[in-house]
PDB file of N, CA and C in Angstrom:
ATOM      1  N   UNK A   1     -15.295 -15.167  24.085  1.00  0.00           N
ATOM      2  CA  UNK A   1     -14.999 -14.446  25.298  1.00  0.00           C
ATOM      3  C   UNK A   1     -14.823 -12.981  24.949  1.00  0.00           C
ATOM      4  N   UNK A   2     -15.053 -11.874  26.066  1.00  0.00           N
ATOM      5  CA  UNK A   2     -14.719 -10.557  25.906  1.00  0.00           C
ATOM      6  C   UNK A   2     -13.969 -10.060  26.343  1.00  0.00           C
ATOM      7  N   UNK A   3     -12.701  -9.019  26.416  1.00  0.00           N
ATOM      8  CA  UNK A   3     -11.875  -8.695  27.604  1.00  0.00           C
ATOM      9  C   UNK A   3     -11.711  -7.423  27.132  1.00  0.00           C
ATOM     10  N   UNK A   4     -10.650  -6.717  27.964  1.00  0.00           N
ATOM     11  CA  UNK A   4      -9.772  -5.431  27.389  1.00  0.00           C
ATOM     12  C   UNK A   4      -8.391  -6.045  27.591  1.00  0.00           C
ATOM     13  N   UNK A   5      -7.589  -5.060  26.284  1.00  0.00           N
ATOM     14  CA  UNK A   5      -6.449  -4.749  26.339  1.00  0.00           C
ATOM     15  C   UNK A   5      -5.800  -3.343  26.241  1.00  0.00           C
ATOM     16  N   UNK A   6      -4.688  -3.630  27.471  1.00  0.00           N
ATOM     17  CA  UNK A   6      -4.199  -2.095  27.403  1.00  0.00           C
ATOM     18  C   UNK A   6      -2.874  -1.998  27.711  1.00  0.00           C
ATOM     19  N   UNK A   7      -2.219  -0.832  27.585  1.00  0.00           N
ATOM     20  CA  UNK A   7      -0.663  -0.789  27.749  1.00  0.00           C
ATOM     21  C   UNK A   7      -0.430   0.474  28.664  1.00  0.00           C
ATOM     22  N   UNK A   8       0.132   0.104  29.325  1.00  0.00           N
ATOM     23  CA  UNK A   8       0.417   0.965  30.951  1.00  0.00           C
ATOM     24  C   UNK A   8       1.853   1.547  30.605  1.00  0.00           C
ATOM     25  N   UNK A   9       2.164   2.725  30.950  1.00  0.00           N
ATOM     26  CA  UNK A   9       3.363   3.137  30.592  1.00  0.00           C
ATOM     27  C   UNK A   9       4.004   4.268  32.335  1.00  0.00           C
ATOM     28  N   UNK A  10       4.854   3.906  32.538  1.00  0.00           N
ATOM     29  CA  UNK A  10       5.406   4.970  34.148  1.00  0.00           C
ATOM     30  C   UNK A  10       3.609   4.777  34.676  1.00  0.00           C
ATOM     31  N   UNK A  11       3.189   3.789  34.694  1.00  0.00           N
ATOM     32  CA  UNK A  11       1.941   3.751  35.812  1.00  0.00           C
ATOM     33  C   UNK A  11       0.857   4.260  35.499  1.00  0.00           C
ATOM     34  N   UNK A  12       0.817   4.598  34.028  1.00  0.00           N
ATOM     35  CA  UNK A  12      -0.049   5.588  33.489  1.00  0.00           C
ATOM     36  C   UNK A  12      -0.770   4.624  32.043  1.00  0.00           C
ATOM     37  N   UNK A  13      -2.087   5.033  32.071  1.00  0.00           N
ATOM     38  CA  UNK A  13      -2.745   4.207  31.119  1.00  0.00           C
ATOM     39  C   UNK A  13      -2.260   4.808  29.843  1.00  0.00           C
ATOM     40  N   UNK A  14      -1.664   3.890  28.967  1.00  0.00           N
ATOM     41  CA  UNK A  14      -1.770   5.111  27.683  1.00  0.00           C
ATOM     42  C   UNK A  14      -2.532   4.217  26.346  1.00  0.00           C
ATOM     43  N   UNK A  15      -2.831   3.549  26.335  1.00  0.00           N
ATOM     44  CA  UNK A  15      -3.944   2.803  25.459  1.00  0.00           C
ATOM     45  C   UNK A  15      -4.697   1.439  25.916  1.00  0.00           C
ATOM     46  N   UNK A  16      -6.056   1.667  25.419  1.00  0.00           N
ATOM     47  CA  UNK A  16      -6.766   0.381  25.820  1.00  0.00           C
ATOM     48  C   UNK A  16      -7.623   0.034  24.278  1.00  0.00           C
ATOM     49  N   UNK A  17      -8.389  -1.303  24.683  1.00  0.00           N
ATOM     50  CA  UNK A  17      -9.225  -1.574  23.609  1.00  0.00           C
ATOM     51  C   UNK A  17     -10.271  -2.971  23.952  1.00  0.00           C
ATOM     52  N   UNK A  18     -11.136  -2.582  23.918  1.00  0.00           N
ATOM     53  CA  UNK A  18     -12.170  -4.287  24.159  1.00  0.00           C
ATOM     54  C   UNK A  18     -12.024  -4.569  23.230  1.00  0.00           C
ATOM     55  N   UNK A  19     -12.257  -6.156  23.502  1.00  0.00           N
ATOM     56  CA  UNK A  19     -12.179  -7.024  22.421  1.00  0.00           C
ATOM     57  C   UNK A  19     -13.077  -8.253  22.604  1.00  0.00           C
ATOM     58  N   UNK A  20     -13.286  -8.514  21.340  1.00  0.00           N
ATOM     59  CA  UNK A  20     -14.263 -10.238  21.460  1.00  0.00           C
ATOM     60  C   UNK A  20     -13.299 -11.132  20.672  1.00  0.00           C
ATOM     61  N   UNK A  21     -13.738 -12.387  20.787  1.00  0.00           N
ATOM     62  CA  UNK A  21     -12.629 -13.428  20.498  1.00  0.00           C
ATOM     63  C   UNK A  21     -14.245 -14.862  19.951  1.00  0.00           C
ATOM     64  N   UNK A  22     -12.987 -15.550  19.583  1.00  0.00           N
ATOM     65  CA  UNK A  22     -14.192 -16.549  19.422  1.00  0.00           C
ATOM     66  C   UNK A  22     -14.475 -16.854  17.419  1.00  0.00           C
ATOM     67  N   UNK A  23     -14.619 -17.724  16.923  1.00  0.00           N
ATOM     68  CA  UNK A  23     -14.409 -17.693  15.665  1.00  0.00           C
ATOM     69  C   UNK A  23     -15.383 -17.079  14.917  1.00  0.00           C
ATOM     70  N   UNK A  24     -16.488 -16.238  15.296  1.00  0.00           N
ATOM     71  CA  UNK A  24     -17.230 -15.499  14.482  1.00  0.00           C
ATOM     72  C   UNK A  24     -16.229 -14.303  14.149  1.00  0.00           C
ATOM     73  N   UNK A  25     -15.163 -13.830  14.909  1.00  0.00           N
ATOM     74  CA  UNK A  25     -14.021 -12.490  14.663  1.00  0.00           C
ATOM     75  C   UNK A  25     -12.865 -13.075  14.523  1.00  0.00           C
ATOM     76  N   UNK A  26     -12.694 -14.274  13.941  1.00  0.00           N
ATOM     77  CA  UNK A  26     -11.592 -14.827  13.321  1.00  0.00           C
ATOM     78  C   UNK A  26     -11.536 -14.879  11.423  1.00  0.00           C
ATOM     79  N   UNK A  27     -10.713 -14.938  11.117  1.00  0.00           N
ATOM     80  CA  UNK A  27     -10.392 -14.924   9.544  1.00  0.00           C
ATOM     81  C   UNK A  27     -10.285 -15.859   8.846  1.00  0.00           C
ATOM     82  N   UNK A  28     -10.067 -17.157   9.823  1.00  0.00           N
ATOM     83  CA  UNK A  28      -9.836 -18.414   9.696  1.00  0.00           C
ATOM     84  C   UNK A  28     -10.490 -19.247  10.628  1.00  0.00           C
ATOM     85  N   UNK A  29     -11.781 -20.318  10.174  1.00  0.00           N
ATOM     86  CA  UNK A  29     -12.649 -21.027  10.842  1.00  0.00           C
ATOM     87  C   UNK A  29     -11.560 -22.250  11.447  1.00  0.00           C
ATOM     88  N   UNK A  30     -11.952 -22.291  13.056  1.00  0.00           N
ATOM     89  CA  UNK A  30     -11.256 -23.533  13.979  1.00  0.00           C
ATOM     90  C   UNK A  30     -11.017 -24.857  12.882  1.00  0.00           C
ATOM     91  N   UNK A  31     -12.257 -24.931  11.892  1.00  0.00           N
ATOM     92  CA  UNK A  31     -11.424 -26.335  11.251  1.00  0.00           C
ATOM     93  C   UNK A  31     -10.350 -26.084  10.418  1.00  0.00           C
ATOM     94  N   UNK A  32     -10.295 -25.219   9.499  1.00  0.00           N
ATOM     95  CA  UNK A  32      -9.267 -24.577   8.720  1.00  0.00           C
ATOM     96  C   UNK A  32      -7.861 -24.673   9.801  1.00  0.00           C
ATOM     97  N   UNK A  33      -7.767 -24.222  10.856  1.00  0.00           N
ATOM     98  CA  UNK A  33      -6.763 -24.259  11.313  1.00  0.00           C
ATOM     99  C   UNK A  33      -6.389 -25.185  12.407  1.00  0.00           C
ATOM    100  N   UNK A  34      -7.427 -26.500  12.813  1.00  0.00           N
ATOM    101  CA  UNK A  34      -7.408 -27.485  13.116  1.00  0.00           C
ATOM    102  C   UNK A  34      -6.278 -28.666  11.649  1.00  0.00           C
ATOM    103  N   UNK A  35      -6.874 -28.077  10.454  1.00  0.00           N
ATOM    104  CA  UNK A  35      -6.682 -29.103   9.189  1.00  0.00           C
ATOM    105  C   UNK A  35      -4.829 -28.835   8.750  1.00  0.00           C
ATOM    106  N   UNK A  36      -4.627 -27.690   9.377  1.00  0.00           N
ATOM    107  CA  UNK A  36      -3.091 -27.331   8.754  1.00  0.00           C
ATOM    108  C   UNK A  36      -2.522 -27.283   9.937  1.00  0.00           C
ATOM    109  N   UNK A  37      -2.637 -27.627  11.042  1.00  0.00           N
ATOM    110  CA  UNK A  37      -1.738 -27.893  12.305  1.00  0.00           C
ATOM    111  C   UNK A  37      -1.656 -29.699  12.690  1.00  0.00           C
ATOM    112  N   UNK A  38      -2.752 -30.201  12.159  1.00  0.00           N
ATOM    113  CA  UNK A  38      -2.444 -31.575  12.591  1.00  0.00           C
ATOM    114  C   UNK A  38      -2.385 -32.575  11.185  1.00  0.00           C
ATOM    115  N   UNK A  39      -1.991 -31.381   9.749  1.00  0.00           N
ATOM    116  CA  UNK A  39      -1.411 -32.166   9.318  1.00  0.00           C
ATOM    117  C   UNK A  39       0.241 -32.546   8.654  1.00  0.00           C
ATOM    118  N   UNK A  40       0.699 -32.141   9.814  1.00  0.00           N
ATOM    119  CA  UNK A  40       1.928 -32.575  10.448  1.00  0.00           C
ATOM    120  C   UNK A  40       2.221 -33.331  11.130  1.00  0.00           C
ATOM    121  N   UNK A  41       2.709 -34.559  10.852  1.00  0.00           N
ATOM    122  CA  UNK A  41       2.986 -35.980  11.912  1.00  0.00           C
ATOM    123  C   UNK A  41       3.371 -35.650  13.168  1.00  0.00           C
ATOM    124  N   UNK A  42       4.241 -34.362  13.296  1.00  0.00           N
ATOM    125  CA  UNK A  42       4.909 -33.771  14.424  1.00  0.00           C
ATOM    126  C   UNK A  42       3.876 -33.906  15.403  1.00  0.00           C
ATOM    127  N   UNK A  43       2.256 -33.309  14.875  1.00  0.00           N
ATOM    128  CA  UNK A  43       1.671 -32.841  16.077  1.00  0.00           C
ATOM    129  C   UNK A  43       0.795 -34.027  16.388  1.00  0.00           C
ATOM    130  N   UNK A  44       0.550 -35.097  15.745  1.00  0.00           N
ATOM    131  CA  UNK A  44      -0.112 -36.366  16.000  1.00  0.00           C
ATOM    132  C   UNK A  44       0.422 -37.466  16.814  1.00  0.00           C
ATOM    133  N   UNK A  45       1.031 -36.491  17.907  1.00  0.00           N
ATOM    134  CA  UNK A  45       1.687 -37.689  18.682  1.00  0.00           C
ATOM    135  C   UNK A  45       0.490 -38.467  19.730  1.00  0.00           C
ATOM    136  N   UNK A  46       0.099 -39.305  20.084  1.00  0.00           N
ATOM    137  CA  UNK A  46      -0.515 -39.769  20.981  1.00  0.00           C
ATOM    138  C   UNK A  46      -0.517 -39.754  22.282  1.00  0.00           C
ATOM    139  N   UNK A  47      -1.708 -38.862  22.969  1.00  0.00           N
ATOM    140  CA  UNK A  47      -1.635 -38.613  24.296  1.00  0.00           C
ATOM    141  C   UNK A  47      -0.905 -37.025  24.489  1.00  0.00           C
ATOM    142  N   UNK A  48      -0.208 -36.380  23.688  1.00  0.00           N
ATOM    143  CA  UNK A  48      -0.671 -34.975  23.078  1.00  0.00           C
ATOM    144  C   UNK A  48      -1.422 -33.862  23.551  1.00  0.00           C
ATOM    145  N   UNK A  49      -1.614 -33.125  24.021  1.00  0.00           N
ATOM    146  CA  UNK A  49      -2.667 -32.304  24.448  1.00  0.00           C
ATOM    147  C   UNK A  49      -2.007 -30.924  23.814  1.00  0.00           C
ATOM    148  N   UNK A  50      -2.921 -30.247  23.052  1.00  0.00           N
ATOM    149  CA  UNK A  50      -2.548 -28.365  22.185  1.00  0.00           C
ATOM    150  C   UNK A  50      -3.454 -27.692  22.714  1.00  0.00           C
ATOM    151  N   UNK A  51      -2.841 -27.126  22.856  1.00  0.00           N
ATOM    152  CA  UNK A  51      -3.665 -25.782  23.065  1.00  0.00           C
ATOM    153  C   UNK A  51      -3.129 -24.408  22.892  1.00  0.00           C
ATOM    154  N   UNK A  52      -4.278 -23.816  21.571  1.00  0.00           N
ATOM    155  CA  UNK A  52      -4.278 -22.853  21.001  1.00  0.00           C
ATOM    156  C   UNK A  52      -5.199 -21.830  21.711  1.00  0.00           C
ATOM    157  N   UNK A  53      -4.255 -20.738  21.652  1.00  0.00           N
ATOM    158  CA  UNK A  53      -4.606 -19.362  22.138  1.00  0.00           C
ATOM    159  C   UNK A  53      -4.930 -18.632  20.873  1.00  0.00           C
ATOM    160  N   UNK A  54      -6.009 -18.187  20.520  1.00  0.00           N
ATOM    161  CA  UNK A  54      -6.786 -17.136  19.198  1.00  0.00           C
ATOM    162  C   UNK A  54      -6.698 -15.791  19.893  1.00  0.00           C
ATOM    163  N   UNK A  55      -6.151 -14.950  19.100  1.00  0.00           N
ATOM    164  CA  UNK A  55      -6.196 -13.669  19.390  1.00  0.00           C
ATOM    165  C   UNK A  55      -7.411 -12.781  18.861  1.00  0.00           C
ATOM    166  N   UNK A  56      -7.282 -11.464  19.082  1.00  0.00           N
ATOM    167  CA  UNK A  56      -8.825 -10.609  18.338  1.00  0.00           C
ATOM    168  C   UNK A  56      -8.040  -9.861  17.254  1.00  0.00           C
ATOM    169  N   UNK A  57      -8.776  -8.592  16.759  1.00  0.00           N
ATOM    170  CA  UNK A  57      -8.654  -7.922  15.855  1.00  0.00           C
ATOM    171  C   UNK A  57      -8.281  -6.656  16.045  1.00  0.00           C
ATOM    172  N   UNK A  58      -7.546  -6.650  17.775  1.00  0.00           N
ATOM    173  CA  UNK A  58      -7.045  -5.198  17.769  1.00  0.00           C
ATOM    174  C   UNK A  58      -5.886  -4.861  17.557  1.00  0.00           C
ATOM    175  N   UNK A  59      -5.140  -4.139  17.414  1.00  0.00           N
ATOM    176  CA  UNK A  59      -3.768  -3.919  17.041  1.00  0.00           C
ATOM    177  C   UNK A  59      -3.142  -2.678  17.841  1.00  0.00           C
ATOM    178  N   UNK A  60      -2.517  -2.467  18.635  1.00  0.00           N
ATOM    179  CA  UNK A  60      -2.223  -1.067  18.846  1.00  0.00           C
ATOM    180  C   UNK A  60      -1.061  -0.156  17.863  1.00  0.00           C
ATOM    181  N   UNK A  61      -0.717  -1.077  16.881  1.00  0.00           N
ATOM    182  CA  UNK A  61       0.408  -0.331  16.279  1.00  0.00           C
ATOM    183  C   UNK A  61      -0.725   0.124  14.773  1.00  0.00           C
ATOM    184  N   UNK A  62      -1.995   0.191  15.118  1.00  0.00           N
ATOM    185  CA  UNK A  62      -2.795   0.511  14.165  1.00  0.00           C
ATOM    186  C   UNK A  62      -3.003   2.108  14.603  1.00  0.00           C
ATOM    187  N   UNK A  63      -3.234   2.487  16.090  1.00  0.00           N
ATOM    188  CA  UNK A  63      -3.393   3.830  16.373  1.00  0.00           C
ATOM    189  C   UNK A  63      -2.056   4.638  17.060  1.00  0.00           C
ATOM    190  N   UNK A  64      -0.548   3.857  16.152  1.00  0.00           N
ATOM    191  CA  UNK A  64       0.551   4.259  16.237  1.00  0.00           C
ATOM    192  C   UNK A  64       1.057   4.292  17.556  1.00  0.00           C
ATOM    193  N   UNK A  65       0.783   3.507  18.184  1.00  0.00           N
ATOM    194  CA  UNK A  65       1.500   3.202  19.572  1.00  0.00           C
ATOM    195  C   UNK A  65       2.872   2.485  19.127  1.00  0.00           C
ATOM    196  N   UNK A  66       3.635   3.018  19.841  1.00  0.00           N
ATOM    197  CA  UNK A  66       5.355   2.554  19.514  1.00  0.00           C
ATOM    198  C   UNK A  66       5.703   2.204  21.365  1.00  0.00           C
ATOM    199  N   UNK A  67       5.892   0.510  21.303  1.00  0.00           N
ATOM    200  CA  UNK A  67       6.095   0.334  23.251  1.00  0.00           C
ATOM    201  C   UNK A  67       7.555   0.678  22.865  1.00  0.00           C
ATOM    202  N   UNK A  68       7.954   0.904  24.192  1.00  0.00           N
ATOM    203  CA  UNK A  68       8.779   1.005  24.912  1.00  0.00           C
ATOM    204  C   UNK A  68       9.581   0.290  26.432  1.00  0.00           C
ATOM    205  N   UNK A  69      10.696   0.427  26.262  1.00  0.00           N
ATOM    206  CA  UNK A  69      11.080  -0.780  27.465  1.00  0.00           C
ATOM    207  C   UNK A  69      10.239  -0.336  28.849  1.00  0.00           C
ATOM    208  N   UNK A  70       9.815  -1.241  29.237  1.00  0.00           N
ATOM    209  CA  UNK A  70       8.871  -0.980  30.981  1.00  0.00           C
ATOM    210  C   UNK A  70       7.520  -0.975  30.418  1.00  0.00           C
ATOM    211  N   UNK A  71       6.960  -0.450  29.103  1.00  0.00           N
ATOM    212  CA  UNK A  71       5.686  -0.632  28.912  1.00  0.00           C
ATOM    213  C   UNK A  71       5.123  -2.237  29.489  1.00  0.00           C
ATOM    214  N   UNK A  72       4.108  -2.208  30.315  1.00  0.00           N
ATOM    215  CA  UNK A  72       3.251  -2.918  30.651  1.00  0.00           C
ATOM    216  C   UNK A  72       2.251  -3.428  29.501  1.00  0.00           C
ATOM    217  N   UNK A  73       1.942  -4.707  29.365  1.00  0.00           N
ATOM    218  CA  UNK A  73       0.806  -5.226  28.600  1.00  0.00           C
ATOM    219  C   UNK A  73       0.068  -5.906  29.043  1.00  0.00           C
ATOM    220  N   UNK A  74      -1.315  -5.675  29.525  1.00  0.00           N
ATOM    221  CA  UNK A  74      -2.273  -6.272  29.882  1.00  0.00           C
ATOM    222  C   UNK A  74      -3.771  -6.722  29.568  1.00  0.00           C
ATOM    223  N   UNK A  75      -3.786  -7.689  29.760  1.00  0.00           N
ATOM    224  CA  UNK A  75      -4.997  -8.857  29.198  1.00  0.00           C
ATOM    225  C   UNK A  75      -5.773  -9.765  30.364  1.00  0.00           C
ATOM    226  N   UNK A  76      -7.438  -8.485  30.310  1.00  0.00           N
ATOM    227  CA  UNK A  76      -7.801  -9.052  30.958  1.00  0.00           C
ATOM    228  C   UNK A  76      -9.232  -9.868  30.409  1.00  0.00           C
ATOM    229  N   UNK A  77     -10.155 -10.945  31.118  1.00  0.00           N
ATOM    230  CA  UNK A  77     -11.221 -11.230  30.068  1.00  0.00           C
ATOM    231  C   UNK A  77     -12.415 -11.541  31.180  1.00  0.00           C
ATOM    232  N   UNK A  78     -12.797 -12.288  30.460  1.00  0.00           N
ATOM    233  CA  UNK A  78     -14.543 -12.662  31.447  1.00  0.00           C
ATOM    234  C   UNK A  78     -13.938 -14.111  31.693  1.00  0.00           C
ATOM    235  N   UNK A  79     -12.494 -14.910  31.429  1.00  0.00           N
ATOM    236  CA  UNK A  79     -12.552 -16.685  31.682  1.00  0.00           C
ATOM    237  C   UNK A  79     -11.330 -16.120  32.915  1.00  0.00           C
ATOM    238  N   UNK A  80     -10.807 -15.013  33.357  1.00  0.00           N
ATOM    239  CA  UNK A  80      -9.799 -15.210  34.043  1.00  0.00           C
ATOM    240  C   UNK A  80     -10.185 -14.064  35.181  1.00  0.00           C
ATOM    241  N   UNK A  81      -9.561 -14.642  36.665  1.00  0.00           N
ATOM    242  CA  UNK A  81      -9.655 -14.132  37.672  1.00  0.00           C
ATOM    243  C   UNK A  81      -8.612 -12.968  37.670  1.00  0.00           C
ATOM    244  N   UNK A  82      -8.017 -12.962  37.283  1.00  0.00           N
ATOM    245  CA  UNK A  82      -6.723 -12.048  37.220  1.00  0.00           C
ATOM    246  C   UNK A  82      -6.235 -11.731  36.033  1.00  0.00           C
ATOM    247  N   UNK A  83      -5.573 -10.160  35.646  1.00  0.00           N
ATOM    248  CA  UNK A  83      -5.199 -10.090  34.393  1.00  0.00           C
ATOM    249  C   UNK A  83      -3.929 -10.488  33.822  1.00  0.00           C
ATOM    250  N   UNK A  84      -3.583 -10.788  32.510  1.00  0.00           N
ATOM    251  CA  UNK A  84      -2.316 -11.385  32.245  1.00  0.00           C
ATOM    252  C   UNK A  84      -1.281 -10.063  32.215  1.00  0.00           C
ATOM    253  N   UNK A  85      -0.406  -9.933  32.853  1.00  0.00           N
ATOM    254  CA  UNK A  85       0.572  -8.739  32.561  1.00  0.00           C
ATOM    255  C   UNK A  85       2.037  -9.211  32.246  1.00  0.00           C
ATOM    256  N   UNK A  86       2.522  -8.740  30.997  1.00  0.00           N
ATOM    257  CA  UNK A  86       3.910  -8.528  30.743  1.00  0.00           C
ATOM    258  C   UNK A  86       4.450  -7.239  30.317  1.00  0.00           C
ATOM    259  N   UNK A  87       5.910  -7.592  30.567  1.00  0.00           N
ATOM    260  CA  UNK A  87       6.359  -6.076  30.831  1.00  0.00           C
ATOM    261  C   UNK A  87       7.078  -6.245  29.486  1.00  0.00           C
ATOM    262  N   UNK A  88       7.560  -5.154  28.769  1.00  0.00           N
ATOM    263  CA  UNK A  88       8.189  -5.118  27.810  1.00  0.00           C
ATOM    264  C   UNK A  88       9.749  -4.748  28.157  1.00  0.00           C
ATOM    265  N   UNK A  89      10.802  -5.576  27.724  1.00  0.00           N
ATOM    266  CA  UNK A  89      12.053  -5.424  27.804  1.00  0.00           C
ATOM    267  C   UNK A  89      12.845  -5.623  26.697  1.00  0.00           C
ATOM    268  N   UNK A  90      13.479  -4.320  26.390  1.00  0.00           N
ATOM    269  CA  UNK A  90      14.434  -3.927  25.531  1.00  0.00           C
ATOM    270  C   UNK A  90      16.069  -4.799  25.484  1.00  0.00           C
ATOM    271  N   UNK A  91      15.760  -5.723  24.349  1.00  0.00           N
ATOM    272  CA  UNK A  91      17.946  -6.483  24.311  1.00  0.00           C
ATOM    273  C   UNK A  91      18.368  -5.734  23.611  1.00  0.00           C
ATOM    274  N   UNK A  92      19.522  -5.619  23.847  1.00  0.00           N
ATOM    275  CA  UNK A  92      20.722  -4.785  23.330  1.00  0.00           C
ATOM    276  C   UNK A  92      20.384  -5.917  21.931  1.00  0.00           C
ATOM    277  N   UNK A  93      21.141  -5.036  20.840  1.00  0.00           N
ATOM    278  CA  UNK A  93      21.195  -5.621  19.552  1.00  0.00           C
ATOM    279  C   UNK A  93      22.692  -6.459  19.006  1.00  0.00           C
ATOM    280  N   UNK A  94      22.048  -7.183  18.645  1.00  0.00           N
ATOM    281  CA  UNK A  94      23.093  -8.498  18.254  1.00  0.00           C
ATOM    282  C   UNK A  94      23.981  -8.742  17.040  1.00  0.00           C
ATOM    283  N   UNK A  95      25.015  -8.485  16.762  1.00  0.00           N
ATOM    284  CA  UNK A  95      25.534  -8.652  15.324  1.00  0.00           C
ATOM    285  C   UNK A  95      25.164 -10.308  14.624  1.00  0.00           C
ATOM    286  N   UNK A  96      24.335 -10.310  13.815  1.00  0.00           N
ATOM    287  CA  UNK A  96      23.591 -12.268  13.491  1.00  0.00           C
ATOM    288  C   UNK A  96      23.878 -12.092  12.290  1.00  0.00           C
ATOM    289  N   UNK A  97      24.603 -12.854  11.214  1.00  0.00           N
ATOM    290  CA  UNK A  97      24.354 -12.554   9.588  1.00  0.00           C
ATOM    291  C   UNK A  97      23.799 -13.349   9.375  1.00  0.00           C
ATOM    292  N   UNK A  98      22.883 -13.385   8.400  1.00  0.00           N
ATOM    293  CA  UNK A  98      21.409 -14.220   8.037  1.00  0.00           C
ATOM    294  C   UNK A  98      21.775 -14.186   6.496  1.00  0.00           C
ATOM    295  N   UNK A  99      22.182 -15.542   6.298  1.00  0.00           N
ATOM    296  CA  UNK A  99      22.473 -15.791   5.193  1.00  0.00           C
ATOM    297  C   UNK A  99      21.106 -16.716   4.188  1.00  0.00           C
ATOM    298  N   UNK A 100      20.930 -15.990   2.952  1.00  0.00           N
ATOM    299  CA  UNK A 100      19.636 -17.004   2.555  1.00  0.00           C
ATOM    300  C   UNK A 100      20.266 -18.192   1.406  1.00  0.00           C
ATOM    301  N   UNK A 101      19.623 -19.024   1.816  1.00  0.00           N
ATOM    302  CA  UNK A 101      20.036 -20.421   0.974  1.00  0.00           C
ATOM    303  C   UNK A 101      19.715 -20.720  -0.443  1.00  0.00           C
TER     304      UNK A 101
END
């Protein structure tokens, strides 16, 4: 599939990027990652249905885009009538101690 992605900021475009998808622009062939997801008993349950979403090869933190809370993210393609939009929202930060074992 082909789409764009872009990030909307106060209503204003501030980065986009087409993209193709599909395992010729993947790094890892569908069986490769068919072979290490179902071999986990977890996911061999019967009657089961997965479904994996593959991403592309664009990045926006490659042409130093830093989001921000309210930044918009949108994903649109050639399989969907409408584009996917989420908004980006900022949590206050959490005191967590992460202890390693």
């Amino acid at each position: 599939m082909s789409g764009n992605v872009s990030i909307h900021r106060n209503g204003e475009l501030l980065w986009e990027h087409d993209f193709a998808s599909g395992e010729q622009h993947m790094c890892h062939s569908i069986a490769n990652l068919e072979h290490h997801h179902f071999k986990y008993a977890a996911f061999r349950v019967p009657g089961q249905v997965h479904v994996h979403f593959f991403g592309a090869a664009i990045l926006s933190f490659a042409d130093a885009i830093v989001l921000q809370g309210g930044d918009e993210m949108r994903i649109e393609c050639n399989l969907m009538t409408r584009p996917l939009i989420n908004r980006v929202k900022v949590m206050p930060a959490s005191d967590c101690t992460v202890a390693a074992l």
